[in-house]
PDB file of N, CA and C in Angstrom:
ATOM      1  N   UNK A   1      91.384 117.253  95.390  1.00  0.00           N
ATOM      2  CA  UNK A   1      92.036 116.452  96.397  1.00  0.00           C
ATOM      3  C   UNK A   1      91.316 115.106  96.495  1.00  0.00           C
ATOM      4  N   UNK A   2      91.799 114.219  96.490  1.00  0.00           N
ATOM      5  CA  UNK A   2      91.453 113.220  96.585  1.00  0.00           C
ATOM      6  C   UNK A   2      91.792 112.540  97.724  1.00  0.00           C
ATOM      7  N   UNK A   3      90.476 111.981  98.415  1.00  0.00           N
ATOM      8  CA  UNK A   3      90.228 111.339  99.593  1.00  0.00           C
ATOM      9  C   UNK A   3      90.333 109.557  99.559  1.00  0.00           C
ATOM     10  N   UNK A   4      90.097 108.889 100.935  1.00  0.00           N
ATOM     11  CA  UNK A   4      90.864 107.696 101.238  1.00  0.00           C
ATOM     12  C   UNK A   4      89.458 107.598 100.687  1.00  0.00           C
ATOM     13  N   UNK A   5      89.145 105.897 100.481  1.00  0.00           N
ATOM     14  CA  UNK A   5      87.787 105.586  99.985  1.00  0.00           C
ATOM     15  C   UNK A   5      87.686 104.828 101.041  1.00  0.00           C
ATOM     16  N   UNK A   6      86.762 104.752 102.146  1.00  0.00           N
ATOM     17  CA  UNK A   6      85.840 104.040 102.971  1.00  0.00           C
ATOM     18  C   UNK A   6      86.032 102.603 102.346  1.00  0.00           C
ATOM     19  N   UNK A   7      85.936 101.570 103.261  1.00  0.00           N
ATOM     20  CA  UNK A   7      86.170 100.101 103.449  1.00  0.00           C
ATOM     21  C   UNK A   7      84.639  99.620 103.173  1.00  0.00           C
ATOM     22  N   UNK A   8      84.680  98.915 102.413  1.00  0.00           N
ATOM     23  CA  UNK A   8      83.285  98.199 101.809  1.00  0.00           C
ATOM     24  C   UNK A   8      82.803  97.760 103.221  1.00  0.00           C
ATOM     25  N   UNK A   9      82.032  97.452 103.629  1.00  0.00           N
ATOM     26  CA  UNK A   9      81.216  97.502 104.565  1.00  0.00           C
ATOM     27  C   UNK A   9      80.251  95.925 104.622  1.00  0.00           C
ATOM     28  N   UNK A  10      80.056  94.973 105.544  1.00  0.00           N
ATOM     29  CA  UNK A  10      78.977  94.038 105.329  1.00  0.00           C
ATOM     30  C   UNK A  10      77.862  94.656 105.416  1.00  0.00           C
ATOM     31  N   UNK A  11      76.550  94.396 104.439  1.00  0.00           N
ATOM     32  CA  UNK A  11      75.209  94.746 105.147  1.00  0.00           C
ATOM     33  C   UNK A  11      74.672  94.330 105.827  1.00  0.00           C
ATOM     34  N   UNK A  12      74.461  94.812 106.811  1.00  0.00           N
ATOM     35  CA  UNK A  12      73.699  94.408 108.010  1.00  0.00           C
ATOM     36  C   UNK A  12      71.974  93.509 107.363  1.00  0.00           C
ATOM     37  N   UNK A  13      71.825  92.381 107.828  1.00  0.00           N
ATOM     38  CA  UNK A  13      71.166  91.917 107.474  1.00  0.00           C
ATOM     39  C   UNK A  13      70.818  91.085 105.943  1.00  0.00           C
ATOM     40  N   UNK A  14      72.480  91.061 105.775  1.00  0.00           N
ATOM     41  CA  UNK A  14      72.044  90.141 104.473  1.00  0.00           C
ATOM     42  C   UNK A  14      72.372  88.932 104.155  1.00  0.00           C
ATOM     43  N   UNK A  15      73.252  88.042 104.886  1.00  0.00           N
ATOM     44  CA  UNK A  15      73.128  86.932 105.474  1.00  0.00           C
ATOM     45  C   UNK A  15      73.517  85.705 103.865  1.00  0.00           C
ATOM     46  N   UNK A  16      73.807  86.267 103.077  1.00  0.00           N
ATOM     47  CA  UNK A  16      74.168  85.904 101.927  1.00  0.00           C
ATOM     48  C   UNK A  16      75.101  84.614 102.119  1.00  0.00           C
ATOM     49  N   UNK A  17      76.185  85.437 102.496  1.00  0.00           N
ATOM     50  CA  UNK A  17      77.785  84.292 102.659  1.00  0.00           C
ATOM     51  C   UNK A  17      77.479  83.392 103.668  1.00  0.00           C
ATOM     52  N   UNK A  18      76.287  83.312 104.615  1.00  0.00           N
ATOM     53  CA  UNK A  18      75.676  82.132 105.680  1.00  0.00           C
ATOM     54  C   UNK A  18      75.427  81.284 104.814  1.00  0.00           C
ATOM     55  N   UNK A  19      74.304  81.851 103.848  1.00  0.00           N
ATOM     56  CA  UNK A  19      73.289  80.758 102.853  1.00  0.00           C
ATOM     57  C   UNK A  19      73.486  80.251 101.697  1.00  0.00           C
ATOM     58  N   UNK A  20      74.183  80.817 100.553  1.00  0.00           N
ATOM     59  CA  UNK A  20      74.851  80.753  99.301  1.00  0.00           C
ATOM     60  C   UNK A  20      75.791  79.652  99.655  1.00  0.00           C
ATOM     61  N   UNK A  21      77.106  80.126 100.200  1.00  0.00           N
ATOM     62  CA  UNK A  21      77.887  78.561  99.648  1.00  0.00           C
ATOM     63  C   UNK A  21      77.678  77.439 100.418  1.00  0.00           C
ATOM     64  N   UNK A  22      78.549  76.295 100.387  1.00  0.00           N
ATOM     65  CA  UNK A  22      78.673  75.585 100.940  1.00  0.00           C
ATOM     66  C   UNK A  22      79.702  75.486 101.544  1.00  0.00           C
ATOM     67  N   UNK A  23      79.891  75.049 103.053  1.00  0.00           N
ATOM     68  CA  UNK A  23      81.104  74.956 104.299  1.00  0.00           C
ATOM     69  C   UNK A  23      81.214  73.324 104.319  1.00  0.00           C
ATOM     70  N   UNK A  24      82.482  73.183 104.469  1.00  0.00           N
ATOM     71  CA  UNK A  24      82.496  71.696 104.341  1.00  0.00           C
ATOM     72  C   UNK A  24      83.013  71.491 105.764  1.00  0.00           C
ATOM     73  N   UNK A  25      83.212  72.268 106.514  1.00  0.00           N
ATOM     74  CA  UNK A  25      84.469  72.620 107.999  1.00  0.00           C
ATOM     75  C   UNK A  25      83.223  72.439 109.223  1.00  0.00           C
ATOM     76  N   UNK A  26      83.085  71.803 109.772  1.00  0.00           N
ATOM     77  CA  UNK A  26      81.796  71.520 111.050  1.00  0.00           C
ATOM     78  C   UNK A  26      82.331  72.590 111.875  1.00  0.00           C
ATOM     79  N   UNK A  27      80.621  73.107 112.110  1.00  0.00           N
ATOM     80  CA  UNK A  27      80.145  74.457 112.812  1.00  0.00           C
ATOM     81  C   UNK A  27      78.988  74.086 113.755  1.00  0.00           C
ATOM     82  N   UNK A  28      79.457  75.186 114.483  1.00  0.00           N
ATOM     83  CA  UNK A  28      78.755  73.948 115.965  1.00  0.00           C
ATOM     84  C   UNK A  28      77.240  74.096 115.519  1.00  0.00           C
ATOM     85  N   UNK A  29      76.680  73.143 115.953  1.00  0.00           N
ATOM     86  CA  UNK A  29      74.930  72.637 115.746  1.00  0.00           C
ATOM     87  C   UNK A  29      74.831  71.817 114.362  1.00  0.00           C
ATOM     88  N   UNK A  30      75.969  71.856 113.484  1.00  0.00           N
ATOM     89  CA  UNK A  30      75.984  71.707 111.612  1.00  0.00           C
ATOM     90  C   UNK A  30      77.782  70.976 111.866  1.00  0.00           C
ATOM     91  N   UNK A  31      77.611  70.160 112.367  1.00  0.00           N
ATOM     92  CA  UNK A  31      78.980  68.957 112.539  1.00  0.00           C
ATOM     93  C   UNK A  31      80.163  68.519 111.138  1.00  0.00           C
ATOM     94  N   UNK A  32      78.714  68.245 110.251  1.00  0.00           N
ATOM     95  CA  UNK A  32      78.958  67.772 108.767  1.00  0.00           C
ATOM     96  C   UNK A  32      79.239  69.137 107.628  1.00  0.00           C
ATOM     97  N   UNK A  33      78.856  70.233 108.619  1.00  0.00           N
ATOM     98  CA  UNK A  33      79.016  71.291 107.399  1.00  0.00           C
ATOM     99  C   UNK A  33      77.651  71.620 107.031  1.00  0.00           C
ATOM    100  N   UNK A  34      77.721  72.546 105.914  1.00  0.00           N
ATOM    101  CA  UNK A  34      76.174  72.428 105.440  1.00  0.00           C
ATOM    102  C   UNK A  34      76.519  73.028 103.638  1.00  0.00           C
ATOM    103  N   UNK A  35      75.493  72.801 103.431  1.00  0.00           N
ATOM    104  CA  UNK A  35      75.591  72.268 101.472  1.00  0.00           C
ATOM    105  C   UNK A  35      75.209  73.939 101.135  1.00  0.00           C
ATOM    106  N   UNK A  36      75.391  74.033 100.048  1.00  0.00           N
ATOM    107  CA  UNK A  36      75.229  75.396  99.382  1.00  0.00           C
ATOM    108  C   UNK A  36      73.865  75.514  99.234  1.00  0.00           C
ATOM    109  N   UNK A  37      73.117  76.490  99.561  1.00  0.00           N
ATOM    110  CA  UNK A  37      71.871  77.212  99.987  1.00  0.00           C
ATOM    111  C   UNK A  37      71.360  76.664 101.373  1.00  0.00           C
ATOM    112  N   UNK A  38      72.008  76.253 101.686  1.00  0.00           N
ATOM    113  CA  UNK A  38      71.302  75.986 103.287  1.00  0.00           C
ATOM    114  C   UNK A  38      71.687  76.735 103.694  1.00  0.00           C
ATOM    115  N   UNK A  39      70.494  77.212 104.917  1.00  0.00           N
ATOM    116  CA  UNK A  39      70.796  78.137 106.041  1.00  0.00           C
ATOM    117  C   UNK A  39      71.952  78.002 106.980  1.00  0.00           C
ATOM    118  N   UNK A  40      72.507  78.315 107.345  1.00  0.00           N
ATOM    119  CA  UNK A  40      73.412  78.269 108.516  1.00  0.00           C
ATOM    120  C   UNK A  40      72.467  78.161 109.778  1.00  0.00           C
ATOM    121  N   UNK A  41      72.552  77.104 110.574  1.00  0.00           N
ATOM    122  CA  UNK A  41      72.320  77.192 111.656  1.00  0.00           C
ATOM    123  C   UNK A  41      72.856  78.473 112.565  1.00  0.00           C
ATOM    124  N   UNK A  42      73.779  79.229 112.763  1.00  0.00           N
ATOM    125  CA  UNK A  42      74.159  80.231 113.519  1.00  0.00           C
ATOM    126  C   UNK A  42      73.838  81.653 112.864  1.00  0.00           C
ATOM    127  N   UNK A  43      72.613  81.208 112.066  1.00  0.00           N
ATOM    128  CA  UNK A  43      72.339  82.733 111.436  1.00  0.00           C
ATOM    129  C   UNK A  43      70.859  82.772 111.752  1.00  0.00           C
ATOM    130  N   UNK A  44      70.864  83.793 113.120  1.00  0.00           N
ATOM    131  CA  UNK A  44      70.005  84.545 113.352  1.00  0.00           C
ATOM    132  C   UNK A  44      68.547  85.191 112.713  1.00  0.00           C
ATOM    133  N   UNK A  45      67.576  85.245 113.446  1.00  0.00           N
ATOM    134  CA  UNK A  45      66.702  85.824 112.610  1.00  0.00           C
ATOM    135  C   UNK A  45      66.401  87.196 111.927  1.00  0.00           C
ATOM    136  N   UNK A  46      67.378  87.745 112.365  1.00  0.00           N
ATOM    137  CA  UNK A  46      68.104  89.384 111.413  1.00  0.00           C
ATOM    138  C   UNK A  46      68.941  89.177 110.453  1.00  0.00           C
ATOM    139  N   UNK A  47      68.805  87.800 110.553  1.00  0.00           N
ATOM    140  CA  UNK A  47      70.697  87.198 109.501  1.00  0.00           C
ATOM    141  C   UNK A  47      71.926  88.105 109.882  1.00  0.00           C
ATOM    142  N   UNK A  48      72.131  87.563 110.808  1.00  0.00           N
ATOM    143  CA  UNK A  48      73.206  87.701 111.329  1.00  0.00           C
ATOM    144  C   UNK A  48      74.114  86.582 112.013  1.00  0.00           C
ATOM    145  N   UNK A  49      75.799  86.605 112.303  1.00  0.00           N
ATOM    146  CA  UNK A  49      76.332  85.348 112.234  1.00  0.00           C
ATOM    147  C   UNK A  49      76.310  85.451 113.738  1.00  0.00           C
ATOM    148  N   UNK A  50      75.634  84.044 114.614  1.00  0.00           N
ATOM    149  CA  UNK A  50      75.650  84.383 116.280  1.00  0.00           C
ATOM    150  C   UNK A  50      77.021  83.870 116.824  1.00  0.00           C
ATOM    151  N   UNK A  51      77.890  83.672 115.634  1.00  0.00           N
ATOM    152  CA  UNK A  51      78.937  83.435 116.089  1.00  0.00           C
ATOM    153  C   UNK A  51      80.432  84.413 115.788  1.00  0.00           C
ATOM    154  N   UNK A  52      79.953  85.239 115.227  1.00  0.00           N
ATOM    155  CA  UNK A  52      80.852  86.837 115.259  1.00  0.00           C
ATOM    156  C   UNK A  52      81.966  86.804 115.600  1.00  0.00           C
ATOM    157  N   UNK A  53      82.962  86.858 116.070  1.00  0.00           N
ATOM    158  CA  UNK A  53      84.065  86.909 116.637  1.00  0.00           C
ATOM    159  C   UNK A  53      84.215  86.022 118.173  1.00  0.00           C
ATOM    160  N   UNK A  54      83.825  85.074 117.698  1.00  0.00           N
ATOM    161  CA  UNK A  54      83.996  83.834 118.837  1.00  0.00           C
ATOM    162  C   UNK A  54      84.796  83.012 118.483  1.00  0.00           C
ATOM    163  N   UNK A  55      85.078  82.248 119.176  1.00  0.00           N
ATOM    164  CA  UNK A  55      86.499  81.290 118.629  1.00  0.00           C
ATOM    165  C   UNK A  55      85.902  80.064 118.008  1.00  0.00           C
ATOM    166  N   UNK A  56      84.745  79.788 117.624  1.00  0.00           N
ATOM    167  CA  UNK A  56      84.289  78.625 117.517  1.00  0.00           C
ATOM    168  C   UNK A  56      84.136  79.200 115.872  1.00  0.00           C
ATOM    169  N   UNK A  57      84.044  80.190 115.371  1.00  0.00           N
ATOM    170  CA  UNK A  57      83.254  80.543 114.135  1.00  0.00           C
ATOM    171  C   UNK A  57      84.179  79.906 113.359  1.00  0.00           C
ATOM    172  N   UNK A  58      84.077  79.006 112.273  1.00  0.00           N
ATOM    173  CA  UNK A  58      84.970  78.264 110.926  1.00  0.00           C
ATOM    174  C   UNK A  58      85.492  79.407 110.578  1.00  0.00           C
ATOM    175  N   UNK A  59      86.989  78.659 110.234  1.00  0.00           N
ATOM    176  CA  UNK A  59      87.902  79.543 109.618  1.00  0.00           C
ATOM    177  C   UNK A  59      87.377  79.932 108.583  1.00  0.00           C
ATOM    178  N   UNK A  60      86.937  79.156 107.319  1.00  0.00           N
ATOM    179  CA  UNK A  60      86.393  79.617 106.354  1.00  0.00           C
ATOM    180  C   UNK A  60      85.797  81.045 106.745  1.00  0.00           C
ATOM    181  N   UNK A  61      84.850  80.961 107.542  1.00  0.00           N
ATOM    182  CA  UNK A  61      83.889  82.088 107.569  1.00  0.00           C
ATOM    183  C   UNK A  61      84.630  83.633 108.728  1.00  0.00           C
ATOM    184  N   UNK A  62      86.256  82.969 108.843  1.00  0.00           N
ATOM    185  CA  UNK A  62      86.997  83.789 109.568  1.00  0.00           C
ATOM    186  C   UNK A  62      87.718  84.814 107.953  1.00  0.00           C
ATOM    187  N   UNK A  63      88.072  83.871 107.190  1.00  0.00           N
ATOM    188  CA  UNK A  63      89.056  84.106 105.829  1.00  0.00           C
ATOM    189  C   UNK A  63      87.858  84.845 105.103  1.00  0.00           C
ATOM    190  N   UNK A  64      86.446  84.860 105.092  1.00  0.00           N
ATOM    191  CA  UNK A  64      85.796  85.418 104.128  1.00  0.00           C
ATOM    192  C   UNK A  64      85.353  87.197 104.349  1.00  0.00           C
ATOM    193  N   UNK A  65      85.719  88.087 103.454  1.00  0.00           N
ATOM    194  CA  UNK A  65      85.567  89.575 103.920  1.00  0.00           C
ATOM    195  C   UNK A  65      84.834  90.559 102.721  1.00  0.00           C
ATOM    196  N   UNK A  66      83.931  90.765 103.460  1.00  0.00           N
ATOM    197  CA  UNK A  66      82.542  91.117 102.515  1.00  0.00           C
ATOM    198  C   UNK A  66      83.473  92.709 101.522  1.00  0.00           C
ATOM    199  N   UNK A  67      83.014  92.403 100.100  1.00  0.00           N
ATOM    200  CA  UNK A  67      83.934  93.030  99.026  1.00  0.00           C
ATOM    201  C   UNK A  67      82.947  93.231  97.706  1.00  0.00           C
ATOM    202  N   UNK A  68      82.972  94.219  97.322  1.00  0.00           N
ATOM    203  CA  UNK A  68      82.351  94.895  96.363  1.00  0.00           C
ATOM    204  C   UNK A  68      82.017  93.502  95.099  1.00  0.00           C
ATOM    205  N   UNK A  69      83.231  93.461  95.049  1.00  0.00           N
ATOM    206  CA  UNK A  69      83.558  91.743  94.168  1.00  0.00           C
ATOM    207  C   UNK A  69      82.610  90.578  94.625  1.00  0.00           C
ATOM    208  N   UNK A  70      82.943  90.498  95.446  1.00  0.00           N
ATOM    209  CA  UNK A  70      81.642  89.272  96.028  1.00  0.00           C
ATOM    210  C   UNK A  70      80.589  89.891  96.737  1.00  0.00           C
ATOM    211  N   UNK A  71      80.428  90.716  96.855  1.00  0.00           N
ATOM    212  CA  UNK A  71      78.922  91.520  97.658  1.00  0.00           C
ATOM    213  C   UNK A  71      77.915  92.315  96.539  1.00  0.00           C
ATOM    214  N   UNK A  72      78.838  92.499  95.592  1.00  0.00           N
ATOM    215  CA  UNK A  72      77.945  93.869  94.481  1.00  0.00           C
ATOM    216  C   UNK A  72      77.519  94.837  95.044  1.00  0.00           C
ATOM    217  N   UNK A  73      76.728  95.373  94.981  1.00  0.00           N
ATOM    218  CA  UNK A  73      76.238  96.817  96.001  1.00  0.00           C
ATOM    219  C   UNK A  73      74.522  96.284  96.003  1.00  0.00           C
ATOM    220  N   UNK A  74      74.206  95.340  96.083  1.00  0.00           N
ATOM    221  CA  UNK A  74      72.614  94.924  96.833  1.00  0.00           C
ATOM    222  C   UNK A  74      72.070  94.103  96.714  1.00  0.00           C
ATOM    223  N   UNK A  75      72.098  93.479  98.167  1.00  0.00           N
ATOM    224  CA  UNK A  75      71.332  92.089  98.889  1.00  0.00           C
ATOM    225  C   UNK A  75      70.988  90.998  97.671  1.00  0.00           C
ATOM    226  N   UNK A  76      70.679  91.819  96.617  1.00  0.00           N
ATOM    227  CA  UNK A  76      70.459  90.524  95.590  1.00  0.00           C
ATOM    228  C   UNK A  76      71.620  90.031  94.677  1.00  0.00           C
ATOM    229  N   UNK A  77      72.246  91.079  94.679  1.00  0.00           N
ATOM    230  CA  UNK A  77      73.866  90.865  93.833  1.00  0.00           C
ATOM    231  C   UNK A  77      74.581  89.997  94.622  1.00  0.00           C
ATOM    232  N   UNK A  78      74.689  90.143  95.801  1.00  0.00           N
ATOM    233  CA  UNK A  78      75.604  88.985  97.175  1.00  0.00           C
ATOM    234  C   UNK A  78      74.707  87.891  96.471  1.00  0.00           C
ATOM    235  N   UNK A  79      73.720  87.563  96.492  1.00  0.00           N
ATOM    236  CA  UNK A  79      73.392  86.148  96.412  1.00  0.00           C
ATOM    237  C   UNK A  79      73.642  85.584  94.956  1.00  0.00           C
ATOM    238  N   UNK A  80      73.546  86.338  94.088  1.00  0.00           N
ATOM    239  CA  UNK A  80      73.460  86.192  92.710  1.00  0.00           C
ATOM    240  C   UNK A  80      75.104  86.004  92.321  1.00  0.00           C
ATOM    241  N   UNK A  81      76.448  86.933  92.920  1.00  0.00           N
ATOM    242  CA  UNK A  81      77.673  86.484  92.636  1.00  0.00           C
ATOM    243  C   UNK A  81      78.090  85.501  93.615  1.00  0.00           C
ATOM    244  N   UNK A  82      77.920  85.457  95.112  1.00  0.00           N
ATOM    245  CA  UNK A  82      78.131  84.089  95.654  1.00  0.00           C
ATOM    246  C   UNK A  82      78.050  82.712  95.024  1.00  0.00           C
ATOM    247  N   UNK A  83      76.343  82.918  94.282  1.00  0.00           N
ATOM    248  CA  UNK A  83      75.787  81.577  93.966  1.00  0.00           C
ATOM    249  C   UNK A  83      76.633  81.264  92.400  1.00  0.00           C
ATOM    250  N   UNK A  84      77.009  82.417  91.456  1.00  0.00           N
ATOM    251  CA  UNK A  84      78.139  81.784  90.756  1.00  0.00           C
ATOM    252  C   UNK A  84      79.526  81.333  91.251  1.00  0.00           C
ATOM    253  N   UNK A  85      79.884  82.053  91.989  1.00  0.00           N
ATOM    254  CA  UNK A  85      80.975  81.886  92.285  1.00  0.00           C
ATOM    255  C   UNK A  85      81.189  80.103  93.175  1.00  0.00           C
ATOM    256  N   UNK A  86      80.159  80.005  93.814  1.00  0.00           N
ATOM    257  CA  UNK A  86      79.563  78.578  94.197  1.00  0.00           C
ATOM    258  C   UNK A  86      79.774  77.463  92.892  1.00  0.00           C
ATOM    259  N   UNK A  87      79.219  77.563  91.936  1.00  0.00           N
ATOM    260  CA  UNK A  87      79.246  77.120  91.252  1.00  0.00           C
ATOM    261  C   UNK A  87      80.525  76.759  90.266  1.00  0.00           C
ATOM    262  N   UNK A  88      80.679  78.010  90.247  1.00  0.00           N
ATOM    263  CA  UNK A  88      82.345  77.717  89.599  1.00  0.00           C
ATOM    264  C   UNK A  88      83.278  76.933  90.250  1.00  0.00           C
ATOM    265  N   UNK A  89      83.013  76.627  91.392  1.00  0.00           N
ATOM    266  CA  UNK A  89      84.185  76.034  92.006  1.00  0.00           C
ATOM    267  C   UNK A  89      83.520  74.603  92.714  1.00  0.00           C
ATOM    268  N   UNK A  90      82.765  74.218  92.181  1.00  0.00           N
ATOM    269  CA  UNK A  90      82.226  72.896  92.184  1.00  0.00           C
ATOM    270  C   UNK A  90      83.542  71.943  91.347  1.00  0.00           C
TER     271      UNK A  90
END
């Protein structure tokens, strides 16, 4: 029998999709956006987004949904396919 497969999941604490790309869409404290590997100002010192389901959070970062494809299965794979995927679309 075959079962439903569980929904990929963000990891708690990996803060990847904050730091990897670049947002070009002004986020409050970061007006201009911020460049690919910069920190996000709204990312916490657990890396986490302090803007979660608030109305202020960039669409971008509303449209983005953590996925096997862009996450890999560990903390170093998120940064490692983000940062191509960054790149490719330069």
């Amino acid at each position: 029998m075959k079962t439903k497969e569980q929904p990929f999941q963000c990891r708690a604490g990996c803060g990847a999709c904050c730091i990897v790309p670049s947002i070009s869409s002004a986020i409050p404290g970061m007006p201009e956006g911020k460049p690919a590997g910069t920190r996000c100002i709204q990312l916490n010192e657990q890396n986490m987004c302090k803007l979660f389901g608030l109305p202020e959070r960039p669409a971008v970062c509303l449209r983005f949904y953590a996925d096997i494809d862009t996450c890999g299965t560990q903390h170093e794979h998120a940064f490692a396919i983000l940062d191509r995927l960054e790149s490719d679309t330069q």
